[in-house]
PDB file of N, CA and C in Angstrom:
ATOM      1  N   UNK A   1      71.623  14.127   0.394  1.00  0.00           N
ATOM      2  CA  UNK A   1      72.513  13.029   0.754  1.00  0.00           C
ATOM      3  C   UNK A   1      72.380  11.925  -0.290  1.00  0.00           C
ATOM      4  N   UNK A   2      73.866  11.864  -0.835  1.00  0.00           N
ATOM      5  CA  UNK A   2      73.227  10.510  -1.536  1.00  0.00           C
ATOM      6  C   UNK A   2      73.438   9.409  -1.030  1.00  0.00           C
ATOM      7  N   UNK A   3      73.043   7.984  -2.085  1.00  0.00           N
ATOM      8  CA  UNK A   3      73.125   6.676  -1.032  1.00  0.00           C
ATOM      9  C   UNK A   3      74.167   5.794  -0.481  1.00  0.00           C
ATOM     10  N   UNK A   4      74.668   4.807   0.311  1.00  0.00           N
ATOM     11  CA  UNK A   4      75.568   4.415   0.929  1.00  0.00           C
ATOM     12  C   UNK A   4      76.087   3.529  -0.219  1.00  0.00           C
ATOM     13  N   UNK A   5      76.953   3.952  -1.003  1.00  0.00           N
ATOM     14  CA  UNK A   5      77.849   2.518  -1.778  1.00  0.00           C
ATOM     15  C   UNK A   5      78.359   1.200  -1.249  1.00  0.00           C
ATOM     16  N   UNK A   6      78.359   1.494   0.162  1.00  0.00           N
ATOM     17  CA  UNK A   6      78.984  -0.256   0.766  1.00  0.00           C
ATOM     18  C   UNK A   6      77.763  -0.661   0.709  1.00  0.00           C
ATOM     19  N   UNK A   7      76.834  -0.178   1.329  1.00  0.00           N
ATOM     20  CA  UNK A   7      75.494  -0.818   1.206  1.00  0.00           C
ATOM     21  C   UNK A   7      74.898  -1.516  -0.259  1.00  0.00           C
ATOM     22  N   UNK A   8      75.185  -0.375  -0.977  1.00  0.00           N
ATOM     23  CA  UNK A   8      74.599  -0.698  -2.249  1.00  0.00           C
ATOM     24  C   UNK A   8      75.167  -2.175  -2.534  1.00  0.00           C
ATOM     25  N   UNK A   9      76.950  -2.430  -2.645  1.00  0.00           N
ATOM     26  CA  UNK A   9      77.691  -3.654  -2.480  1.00  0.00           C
ATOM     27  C   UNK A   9      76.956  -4.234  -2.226  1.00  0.00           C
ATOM     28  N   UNK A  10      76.936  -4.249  -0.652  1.00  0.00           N
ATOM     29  CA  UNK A  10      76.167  -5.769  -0.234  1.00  0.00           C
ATOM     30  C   UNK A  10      75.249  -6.194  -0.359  1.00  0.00           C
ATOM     31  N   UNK A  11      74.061  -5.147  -0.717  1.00  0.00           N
ATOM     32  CA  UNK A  11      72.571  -5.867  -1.087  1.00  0.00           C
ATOM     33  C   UNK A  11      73.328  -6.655  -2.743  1.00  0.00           C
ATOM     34  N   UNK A  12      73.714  -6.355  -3.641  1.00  0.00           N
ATOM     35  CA  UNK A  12      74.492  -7.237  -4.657  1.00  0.00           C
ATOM     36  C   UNK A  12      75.033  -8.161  -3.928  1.00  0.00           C
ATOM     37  N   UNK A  13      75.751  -8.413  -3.449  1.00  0.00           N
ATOM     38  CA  UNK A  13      76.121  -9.851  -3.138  1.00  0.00           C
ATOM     39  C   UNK A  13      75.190 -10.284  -2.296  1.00  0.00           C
ATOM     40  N   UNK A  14      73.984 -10.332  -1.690  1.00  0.00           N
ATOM     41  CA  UNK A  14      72.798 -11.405  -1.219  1.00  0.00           C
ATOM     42  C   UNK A  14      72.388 -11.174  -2.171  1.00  0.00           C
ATOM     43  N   UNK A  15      72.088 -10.447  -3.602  1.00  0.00           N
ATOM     44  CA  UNK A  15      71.170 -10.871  -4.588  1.00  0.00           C
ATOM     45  C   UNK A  15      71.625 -11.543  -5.787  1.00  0.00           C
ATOM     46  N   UNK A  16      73.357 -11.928  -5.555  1.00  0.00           N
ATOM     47  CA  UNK A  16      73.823 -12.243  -6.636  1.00  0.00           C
ATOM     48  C   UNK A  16      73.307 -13.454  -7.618  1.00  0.00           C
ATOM     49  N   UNK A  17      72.660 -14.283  -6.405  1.00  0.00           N
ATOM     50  CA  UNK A  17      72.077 -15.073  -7.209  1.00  0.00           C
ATOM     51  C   UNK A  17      70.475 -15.720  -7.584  1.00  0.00           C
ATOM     52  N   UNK A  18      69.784 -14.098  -7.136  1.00  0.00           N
ATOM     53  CA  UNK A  18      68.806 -13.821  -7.648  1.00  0.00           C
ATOM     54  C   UNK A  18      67.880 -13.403  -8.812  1.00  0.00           C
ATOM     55  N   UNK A  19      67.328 -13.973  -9.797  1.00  0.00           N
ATOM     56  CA  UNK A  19      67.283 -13.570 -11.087  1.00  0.00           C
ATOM     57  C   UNK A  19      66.161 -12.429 -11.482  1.00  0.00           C
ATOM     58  N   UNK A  20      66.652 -11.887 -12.220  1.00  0.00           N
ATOM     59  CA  UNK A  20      65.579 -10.101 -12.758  1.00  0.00           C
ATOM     60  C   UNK A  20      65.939  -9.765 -11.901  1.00  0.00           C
ATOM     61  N   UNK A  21      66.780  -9.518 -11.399  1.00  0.00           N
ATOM     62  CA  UNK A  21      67.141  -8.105 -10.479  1.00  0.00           C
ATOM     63  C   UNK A  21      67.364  -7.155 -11.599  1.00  0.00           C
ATOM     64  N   UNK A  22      66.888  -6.247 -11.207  1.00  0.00           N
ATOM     65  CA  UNK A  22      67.598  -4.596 -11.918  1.00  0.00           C
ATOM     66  C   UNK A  22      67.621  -3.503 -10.979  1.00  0.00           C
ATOM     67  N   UNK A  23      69.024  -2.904 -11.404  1.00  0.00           N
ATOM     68  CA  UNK A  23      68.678  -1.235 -10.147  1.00  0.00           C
ATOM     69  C   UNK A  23      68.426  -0.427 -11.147  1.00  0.00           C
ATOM     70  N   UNK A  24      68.177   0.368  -9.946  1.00  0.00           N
ATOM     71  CA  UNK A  24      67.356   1.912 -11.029  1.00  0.00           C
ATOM     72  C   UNK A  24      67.488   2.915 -10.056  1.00  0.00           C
ATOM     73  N   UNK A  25      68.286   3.998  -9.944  1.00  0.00           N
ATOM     74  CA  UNK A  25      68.167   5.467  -9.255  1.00  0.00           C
ATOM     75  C   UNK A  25      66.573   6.024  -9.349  1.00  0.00           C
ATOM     76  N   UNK A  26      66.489   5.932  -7.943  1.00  0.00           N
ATOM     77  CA  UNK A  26      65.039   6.116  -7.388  1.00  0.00           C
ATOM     78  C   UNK A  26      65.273   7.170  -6.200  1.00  0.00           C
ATOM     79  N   UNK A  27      64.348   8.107  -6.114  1.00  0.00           N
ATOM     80  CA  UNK A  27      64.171   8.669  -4.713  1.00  0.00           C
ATOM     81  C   UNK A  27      65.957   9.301  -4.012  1.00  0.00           C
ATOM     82  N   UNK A  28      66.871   9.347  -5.137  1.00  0.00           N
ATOM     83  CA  UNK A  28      67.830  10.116  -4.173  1.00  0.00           C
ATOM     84  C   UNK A  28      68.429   9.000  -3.926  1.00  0.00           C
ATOM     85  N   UNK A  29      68.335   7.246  -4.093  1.00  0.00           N
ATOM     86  CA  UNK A  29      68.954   5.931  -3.283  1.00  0.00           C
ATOM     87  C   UNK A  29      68.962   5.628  -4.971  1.00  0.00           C
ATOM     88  N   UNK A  30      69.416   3.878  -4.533  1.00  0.00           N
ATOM     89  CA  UNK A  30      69.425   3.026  -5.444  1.00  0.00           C
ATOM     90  C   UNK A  30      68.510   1.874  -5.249  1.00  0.00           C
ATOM     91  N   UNK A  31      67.648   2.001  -6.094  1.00  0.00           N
ATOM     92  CA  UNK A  31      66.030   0.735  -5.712  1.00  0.00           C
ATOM     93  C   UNK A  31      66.322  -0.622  -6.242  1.00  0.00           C
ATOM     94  N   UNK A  32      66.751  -1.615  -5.677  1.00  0.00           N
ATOM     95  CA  UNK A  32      67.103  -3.108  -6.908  1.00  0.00           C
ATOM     96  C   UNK A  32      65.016  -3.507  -6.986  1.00  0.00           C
ATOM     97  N   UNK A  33      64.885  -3.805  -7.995  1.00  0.00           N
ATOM     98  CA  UNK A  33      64.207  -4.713  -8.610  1.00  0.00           C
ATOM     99  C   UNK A  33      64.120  -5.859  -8.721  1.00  0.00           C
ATOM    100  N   UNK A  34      63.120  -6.658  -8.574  1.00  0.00           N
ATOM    101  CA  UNK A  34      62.927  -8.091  -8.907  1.00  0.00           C
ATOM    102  C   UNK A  34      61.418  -8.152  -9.519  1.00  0.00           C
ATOM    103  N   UNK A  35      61.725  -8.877 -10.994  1.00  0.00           N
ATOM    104  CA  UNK A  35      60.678  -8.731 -12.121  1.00  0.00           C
ATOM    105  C   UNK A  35      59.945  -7.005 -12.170  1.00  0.00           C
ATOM    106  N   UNK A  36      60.984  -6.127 -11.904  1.00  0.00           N
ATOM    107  CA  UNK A  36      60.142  -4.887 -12.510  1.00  0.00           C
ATOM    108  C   UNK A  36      59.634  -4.265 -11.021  1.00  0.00           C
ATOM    109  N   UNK A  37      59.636  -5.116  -9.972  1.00  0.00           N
ATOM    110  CA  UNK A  37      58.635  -4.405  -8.323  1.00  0.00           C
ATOM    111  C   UNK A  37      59.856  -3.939  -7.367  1.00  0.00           C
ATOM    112  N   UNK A  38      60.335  -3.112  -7.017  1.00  0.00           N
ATOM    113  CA  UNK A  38      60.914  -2.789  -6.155  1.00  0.00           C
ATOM    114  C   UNK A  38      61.096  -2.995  -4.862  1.00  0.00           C
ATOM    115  N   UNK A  39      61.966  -3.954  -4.535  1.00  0.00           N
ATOM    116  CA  UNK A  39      62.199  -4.899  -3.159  1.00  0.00           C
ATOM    117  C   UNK A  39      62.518  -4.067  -2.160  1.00  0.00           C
ATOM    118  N   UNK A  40      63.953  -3.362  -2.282  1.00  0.00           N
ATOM    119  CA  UNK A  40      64.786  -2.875  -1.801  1.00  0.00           C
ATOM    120  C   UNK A  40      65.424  -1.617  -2.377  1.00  0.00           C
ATOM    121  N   UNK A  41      66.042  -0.479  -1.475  1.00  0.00           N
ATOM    122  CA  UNK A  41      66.919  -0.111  -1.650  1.00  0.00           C
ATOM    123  C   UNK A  41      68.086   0.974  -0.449  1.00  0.00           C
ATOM    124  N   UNK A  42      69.218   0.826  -0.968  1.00  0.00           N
ATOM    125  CA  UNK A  42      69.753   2.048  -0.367  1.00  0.00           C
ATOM    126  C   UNK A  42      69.628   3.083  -0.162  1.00  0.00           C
ATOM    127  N   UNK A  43      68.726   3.948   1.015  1.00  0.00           N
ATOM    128  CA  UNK A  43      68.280   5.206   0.430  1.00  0.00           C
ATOM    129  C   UNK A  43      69.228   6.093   0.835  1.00  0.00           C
ATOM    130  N   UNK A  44      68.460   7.346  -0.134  1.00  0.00           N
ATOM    131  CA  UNK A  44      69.501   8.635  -0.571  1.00  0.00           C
ATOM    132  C   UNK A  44      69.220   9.310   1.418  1.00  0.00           C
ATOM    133  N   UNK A  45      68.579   8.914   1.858  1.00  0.00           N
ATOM    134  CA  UNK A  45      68.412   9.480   3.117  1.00  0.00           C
ATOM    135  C   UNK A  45      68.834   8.685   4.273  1.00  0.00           C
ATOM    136  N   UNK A  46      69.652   7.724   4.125  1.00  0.00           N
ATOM    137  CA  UNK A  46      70.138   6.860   5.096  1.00  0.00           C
ATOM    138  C   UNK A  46      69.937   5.726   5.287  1.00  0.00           C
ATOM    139  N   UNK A  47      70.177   4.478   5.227  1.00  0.00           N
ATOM    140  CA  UNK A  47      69.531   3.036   5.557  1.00  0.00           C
ATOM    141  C   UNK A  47      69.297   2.430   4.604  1.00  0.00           C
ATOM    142  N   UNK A  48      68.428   1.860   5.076  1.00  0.00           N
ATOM    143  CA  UNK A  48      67.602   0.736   3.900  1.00  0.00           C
ATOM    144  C   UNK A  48      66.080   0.887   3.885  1.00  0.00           C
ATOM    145  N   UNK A  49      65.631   0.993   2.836  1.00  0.00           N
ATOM    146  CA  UNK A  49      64.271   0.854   2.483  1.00  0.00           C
ATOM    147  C   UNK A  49      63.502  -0.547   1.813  1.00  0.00           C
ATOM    148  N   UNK A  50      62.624  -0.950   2.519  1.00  0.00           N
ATOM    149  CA  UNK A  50      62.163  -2.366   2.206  1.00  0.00           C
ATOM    150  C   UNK A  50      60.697  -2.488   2.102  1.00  0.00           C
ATOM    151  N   UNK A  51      60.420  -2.882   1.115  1.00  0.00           N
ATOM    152  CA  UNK A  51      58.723  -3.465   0.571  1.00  0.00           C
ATOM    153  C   UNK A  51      58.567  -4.562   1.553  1.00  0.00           C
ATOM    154  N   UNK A  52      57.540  -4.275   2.183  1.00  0.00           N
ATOM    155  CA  UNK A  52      56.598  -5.194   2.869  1.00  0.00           C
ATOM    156  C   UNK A  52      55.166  -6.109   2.699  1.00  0.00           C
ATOM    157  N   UNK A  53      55.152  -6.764   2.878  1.00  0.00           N
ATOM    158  CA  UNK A  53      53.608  -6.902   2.868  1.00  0.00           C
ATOM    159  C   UNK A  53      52.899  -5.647   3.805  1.00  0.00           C
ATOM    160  N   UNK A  54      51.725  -4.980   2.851  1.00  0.00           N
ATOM    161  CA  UNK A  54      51.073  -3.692   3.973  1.00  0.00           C
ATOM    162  C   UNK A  54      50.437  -4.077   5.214  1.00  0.00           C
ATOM    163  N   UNK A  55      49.661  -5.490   5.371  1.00  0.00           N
ATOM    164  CA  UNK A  55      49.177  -6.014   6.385  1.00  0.00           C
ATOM    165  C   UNK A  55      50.527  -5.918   7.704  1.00  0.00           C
ATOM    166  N   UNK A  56      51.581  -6.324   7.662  1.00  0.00           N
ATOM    167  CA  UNK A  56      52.628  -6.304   8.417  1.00  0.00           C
ATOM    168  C   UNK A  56      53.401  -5.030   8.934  1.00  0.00           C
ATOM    169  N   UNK A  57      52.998  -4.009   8.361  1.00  0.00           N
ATOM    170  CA  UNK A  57      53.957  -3.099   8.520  1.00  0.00           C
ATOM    171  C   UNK A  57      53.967  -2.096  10.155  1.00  0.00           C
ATOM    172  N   UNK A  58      52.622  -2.492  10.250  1.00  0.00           N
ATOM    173  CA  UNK A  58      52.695  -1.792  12.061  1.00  0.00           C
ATOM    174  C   UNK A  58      53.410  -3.064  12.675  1.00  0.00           C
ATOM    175  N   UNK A  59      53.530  -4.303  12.670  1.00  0.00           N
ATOM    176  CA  UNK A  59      53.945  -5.266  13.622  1.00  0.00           C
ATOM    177  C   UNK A  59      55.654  -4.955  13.164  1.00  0.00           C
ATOM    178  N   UNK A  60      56.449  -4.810  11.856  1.00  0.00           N
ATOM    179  CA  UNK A  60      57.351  -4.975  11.760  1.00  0.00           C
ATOM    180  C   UNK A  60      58.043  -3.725  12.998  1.00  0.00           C
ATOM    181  N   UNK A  61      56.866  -2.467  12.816  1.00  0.00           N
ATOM    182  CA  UNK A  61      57.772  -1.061  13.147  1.00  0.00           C
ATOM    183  C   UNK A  61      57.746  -1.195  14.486  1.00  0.00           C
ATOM    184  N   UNK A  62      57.668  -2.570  14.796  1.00  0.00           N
ATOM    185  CA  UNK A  62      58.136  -2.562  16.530  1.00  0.00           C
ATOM    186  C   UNK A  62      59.540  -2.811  17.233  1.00  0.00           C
ATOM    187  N   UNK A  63      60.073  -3.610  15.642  1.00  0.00           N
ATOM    188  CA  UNK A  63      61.099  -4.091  15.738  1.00  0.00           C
ATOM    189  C   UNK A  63      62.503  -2.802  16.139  1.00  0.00           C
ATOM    190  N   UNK A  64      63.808  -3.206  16.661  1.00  0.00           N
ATOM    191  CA  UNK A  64      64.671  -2.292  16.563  1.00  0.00           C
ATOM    192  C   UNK A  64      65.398  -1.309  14.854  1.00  0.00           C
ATOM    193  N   UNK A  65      65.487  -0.418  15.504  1.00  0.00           N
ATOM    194  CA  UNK A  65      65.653   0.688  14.234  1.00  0.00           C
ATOM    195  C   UNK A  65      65.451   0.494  13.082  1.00  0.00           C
ATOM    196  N   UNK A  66      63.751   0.643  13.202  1.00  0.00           N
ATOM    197  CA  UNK A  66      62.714   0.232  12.405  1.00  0.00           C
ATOM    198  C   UNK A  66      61.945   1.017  12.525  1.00  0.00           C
ATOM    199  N   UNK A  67      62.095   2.113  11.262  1.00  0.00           N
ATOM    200  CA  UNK A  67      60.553   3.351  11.539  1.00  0.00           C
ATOM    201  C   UNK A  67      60.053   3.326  10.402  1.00  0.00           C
ATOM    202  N   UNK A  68      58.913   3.726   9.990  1.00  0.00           N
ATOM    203  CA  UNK A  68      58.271   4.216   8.642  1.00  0.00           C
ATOM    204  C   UNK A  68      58.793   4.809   7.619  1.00  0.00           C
ATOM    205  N   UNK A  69      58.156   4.321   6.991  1.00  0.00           N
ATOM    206  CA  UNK A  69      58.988   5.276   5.460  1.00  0.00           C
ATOM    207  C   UNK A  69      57.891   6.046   5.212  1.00  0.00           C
ATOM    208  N   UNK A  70      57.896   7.504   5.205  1.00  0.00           N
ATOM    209  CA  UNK A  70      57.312   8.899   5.243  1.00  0.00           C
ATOM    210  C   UNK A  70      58.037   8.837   3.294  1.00  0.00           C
ATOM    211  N   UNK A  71      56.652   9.508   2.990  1.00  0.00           N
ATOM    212  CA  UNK A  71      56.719  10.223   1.593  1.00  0.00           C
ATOM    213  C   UNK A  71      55.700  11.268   1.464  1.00  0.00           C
ATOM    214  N   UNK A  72      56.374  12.313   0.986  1.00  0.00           N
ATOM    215  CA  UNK A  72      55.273  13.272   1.049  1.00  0.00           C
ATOM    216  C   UNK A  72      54.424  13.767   1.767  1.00  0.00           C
ATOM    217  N   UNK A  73      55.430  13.715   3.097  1.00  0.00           N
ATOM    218  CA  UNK A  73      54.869  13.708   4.358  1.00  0.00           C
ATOM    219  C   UNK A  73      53.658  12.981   5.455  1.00  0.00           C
ATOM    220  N   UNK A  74      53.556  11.775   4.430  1.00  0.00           N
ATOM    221  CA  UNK A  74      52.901  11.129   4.674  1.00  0.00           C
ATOM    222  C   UNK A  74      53.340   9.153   5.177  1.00  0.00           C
ATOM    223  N   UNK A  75      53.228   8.448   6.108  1.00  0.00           N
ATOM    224  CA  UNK A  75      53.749   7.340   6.118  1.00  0.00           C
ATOM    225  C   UNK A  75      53.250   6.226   5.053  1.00  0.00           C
ATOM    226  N   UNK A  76      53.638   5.427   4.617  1.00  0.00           N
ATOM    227  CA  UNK A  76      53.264   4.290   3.415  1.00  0.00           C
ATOM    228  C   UNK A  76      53.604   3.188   3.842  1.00  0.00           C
ATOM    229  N   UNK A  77      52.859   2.597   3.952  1.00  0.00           N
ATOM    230  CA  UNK A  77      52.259   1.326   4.421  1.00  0.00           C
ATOM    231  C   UNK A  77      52.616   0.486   3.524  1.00  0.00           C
ATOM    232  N   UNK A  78      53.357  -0.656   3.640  1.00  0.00           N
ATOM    233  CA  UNK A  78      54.205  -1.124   2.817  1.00  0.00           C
ATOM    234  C   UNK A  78      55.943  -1.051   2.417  1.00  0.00           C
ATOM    235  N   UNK A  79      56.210  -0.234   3.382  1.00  0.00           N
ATOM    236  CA  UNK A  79      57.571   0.330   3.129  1.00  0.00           C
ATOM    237  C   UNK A  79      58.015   0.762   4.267  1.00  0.00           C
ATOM    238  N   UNK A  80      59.271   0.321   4.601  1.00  0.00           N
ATOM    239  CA  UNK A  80      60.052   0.389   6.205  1.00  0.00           C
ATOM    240  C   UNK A  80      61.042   0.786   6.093  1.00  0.00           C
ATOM    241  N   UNK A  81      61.633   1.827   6.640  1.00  0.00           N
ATOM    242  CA  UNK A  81      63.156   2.251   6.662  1.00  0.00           C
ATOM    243  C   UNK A  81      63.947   1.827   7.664  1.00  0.00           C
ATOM    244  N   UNK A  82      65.115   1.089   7.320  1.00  0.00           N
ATOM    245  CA  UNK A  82      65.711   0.270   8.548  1.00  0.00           C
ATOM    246  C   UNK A  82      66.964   1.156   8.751  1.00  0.00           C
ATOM    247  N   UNK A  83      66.980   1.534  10.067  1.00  0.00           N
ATOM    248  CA  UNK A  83      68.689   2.513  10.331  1.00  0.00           C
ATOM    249  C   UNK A  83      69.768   1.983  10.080  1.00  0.00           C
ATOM    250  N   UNK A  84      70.863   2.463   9.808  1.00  0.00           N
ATOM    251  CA  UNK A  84      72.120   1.792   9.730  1.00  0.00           C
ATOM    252  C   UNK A  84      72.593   1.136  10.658  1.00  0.00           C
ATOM    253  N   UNK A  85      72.080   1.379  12.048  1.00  0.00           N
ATOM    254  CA  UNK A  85      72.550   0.329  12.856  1.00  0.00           C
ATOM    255  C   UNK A  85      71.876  -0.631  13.296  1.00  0.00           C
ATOM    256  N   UNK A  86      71.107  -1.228  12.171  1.00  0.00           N
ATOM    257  CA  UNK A  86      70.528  -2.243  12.374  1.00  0.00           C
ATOM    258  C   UNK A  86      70.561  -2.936  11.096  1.00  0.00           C
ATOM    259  N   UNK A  87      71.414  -2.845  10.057  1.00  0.00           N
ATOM    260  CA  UNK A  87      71.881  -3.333   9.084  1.00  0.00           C
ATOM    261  C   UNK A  87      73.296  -3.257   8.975  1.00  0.00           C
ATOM    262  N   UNK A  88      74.465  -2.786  10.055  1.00  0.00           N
ATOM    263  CA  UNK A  88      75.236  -3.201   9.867  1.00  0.00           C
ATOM    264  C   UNK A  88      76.207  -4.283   9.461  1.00  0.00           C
ATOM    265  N   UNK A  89      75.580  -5.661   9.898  1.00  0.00           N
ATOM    266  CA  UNK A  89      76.332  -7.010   9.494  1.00  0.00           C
ATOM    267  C   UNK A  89      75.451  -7.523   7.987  1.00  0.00           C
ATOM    268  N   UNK A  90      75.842  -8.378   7.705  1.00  0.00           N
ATOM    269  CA  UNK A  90      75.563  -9.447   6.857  1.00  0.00           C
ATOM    270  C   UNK A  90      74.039 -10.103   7.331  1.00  0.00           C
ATOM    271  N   UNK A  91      74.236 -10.873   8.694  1.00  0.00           N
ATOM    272  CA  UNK A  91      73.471 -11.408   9.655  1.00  0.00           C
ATOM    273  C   UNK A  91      72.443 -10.573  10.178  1.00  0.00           C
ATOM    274  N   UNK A  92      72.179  -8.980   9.890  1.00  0.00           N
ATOM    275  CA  UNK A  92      71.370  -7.831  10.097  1.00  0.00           C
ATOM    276  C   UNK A  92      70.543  -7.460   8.396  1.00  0.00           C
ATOM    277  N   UNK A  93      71.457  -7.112   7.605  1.00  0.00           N
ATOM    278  CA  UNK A  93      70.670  -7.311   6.669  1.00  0.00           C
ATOM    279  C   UNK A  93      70.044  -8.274   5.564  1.00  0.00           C
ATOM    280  N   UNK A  94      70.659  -9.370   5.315  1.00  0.00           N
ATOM    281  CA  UNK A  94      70.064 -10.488   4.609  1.00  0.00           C
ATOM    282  C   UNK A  94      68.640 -10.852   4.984  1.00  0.00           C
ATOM    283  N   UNK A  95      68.336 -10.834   6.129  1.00  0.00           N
ATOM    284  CA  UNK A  95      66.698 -10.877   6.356  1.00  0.00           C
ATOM    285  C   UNK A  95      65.457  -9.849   5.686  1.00  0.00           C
ATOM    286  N   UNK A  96      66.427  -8.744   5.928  1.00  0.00           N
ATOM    287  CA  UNK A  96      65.391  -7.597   5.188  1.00  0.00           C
ATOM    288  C   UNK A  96      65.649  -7.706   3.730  1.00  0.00           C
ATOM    289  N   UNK A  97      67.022  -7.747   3.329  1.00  0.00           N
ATOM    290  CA  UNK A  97      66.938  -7.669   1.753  1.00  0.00           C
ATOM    291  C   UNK A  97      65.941  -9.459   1.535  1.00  0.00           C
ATOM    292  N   UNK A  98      65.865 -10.159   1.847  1.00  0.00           N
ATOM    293  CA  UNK A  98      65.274 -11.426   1.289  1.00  0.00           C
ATOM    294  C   UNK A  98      63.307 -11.116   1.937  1.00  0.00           C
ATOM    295  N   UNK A  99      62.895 -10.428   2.751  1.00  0.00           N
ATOM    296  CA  UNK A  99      61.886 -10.182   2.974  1.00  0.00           C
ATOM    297  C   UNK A  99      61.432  -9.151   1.736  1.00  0.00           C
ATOM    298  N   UNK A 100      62.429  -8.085   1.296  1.00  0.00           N
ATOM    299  CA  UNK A 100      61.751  -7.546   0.488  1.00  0.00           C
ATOM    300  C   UNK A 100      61.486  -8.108  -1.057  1.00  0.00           C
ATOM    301  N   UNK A 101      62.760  -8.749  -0.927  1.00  0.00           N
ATOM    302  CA  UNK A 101      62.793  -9.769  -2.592  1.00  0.00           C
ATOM    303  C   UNK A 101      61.279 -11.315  -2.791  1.00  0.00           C
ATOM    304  N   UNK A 102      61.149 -11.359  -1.335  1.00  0.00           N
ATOM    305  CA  UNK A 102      60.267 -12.622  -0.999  1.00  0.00           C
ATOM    306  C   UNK A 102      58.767 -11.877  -1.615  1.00  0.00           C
ATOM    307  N   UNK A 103      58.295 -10.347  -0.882  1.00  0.00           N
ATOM    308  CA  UNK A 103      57.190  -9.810  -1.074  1.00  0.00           C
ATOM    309  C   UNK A 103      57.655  -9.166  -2.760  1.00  0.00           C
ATOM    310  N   UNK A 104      58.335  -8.600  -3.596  1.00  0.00           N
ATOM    311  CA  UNK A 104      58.566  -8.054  -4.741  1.00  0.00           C
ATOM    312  C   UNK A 104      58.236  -9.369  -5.788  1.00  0.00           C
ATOM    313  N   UNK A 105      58.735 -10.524  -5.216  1.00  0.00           N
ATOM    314  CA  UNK A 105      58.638 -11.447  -6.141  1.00  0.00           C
ATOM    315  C   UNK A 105      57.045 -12.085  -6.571  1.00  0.00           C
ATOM    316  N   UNK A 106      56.564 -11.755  -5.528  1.00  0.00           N
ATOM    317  CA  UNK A 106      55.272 -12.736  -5.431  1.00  0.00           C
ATOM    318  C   UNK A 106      54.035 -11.659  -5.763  1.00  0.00           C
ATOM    319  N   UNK A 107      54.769 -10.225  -6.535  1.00  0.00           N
ATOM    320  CA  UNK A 107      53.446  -9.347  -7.247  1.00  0.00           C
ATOM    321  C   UNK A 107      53.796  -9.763  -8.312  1.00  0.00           C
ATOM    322  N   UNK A 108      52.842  -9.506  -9.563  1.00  0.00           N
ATOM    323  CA  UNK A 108      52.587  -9.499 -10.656  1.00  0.00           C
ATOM    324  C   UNK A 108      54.065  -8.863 -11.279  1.00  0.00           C
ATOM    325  N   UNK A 109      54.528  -9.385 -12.548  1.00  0.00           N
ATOM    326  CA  UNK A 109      55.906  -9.095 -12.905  1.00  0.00           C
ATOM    327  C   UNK A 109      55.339  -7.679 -13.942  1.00  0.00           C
ATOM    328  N   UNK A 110      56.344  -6.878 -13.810  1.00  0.00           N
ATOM    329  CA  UNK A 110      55.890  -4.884 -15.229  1.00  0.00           C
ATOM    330  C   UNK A 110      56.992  -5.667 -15.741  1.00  0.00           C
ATOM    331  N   UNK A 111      56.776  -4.940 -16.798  1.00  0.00           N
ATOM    332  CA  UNK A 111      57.605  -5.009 -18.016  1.00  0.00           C
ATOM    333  C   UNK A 111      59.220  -4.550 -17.818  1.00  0.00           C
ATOM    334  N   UNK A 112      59.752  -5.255 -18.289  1.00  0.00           N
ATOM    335  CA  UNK A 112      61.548  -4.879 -18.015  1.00  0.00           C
ATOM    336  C   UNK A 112      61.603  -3.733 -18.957  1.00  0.00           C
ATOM    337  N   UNK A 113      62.225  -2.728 -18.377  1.00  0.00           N
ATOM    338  CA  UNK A 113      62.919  -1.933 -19.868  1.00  0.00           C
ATOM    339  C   UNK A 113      64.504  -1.672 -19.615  1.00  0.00           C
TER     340      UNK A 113
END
């Protein structure tokens, strides 16, 4: 499956006026960047995928259609997959895309290429 293009849209327009953003085809989705750390993205498997702080990530997955992000069959701590119906509006996702840009911003910046 690949990733949702309206989605992809709209995380661009809440980041339009965010600076070092870059996307990059990641994982089957589209991952935006801020300074090089990966905030967010559209994934190739449905939803949205969002960097967390790891301390937070059992309290977030209480929230509605809000489960783990499994890699390698394994869950990762730090990373939340939000369902589509819980990012449908504007008012649904701007919190998560700015939670993940809030935690991406505040690691150490990699190198742009």
């Amino acid at each position: 499956m690949s990733y949702d293009e309206d989605l992809a849209n709209r995380i661009r327009e809440i980041l339009a006026t965010t600076a070092n953003v870059d996307e990059k085809r990641m994982f089957g989705g589209l991952a935006f960047l801020v300074n090089g750390n990966m905030a967010v993205a559209a994934s190739g498997g449905g939803g949205l995928m969002v960097r967390v702080p790891p301390e937070e990530t059992a309290a977030l997955l209480d929230r509605d259609h809000v489960e783990p992000m499994v890699m390698a069959g394994r869950e990762t701590r730090g990373w939340l997959r939000v369902r589509t119906d819980g990012i449908r509006t504007t008012r649904q996702l701007q919190p998560w895309v700015s939670r993940g840009v809030d935690y991406a911003s505040g690691l150490p910046a990699k190198q742009r290429r």
